[in-house]
Protein backbone atom coordinates (compact mmCIF):
# COMPACT_ATOMS: atom_id res chain seq x y z
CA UNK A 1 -6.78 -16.03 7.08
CA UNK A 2 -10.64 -16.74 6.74
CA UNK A 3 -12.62 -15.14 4.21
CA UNK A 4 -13.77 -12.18 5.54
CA UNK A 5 -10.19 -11.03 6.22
CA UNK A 6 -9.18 -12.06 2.59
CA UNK A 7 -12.29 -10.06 1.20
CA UNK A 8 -11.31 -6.81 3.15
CA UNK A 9 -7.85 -7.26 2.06
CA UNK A 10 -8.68 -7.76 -1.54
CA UNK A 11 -10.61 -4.62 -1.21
CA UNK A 12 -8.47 -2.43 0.63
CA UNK A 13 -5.77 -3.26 -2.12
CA UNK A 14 -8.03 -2.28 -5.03
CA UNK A 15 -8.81 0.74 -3.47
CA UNK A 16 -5.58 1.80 -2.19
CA UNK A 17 -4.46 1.31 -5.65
CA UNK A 18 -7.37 3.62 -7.04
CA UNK A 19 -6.02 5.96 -4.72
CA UNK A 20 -2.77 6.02 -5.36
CA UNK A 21 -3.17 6.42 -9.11
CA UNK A 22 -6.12 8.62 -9.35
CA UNK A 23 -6.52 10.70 -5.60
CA UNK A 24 -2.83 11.36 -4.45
CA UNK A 25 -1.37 14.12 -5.66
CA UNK A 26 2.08 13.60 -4.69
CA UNK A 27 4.97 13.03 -7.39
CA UNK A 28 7.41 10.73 -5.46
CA UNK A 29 4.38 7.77 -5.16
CA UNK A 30 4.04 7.63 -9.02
CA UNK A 31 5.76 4.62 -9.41
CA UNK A 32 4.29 3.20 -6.34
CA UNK A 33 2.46 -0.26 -7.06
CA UNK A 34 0.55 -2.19 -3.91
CA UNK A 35 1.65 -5.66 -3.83
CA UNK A 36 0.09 -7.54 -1.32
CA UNK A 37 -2.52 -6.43 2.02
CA UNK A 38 -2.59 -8.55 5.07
CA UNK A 39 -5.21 -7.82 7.42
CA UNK A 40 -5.55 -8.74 11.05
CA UNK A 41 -8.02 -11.38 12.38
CA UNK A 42 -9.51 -8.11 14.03
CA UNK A 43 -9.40 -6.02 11.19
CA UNK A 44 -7.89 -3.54 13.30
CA UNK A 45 -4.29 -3.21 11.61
CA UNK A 46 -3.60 -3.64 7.91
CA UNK A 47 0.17 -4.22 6.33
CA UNK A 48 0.70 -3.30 2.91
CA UNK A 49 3.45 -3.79 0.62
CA UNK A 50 4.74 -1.32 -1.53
CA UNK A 51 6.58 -2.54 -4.54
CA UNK A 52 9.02 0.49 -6.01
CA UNK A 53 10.84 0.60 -9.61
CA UNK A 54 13.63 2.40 -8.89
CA UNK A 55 17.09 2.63 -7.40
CA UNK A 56 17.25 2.77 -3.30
CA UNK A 57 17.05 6.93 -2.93
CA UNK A 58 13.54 6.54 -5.34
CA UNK A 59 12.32 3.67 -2.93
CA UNK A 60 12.97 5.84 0.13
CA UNK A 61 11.64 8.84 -1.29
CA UNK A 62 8.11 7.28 -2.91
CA UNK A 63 7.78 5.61 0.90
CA UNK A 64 8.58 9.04 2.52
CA UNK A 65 5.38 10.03 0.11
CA UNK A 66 3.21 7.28 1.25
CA UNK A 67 3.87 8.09 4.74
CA UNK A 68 2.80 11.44 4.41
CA UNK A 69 -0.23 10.83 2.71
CA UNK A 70 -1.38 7.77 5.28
CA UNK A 71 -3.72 10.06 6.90
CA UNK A 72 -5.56 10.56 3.94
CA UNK A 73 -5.66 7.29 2.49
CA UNK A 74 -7.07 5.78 5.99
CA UNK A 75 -10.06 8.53 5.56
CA UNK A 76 -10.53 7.27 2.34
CA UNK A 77 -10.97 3.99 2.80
CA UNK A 78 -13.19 4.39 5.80
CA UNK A 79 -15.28 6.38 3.62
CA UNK A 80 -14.57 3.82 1.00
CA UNK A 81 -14.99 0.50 2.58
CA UNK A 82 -17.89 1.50 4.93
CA UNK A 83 -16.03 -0.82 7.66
CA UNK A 84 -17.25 -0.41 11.53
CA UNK A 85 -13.64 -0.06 12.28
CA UNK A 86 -10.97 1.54 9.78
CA UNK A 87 -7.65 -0.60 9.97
CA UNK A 88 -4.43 1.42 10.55
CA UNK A 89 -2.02 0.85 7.82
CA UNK A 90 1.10 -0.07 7.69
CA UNK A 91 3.61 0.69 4.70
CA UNK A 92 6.29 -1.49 3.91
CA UNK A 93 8.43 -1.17 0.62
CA UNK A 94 8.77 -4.87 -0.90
CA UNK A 95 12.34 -5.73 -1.49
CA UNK A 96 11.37 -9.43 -3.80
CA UNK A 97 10.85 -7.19 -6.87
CA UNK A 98 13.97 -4.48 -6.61
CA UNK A 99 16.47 -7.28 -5.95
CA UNK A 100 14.67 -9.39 -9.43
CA UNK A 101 15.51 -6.35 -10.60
CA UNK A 102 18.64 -5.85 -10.22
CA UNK A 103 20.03 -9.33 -10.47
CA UNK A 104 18.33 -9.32 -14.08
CA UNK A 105 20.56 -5.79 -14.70
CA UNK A 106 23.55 -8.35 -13.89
């Protein structure tokens, strides 16, 4: 990634996390936590990674929020960010963490 990508994505995490905590209104992303943004050379697309305490029905349920609320978020951080071209986002719930998890339970 060069710089400019890593500075957008560095952004667009802080502020999705602002968002998240602070602007969403929406019960079932309270234990939502962004772990990672990767941005596209073009800055046209954006994945994000959702990390999710929880068993499997509160993973699905806090990404079911997210989804719903993607709209919002991507007016946001147009507003935000001030970019020429607002990335579509991408959700994806991180599975690392829940499986540390839950081995650790063991």
């Amino acid at each position: 990634m060069s710089q400019r990508t890593d500075r957008v994505a560095d952004s667009l995490r802080k502020e999705l996390s602002v968002l998240l905590m602070r602007e969403v209104r929406d019960p079932r992303v309270a234990l939502a936590t962004i772990s990672r943004v990767q941005v596209a050379r073009d800055l046209g697309h954006a994945r994000i990674w959702i990390s999710v305490l929880g068993d499997e029905e509160t993973r699905q349920q806090t990404m079911a929020g997210i989804e719903h609320a993607k709209g919002f978020l991507r007016s946001q951080i147009g507003r935000r960010l001030k970019l020429r071209v607002t990335p579509g986002l991408a959700f994806e719930a991180e599975r690392a963490h829940a499986d540390a998890f839950r081995h650790a339970a063991l």
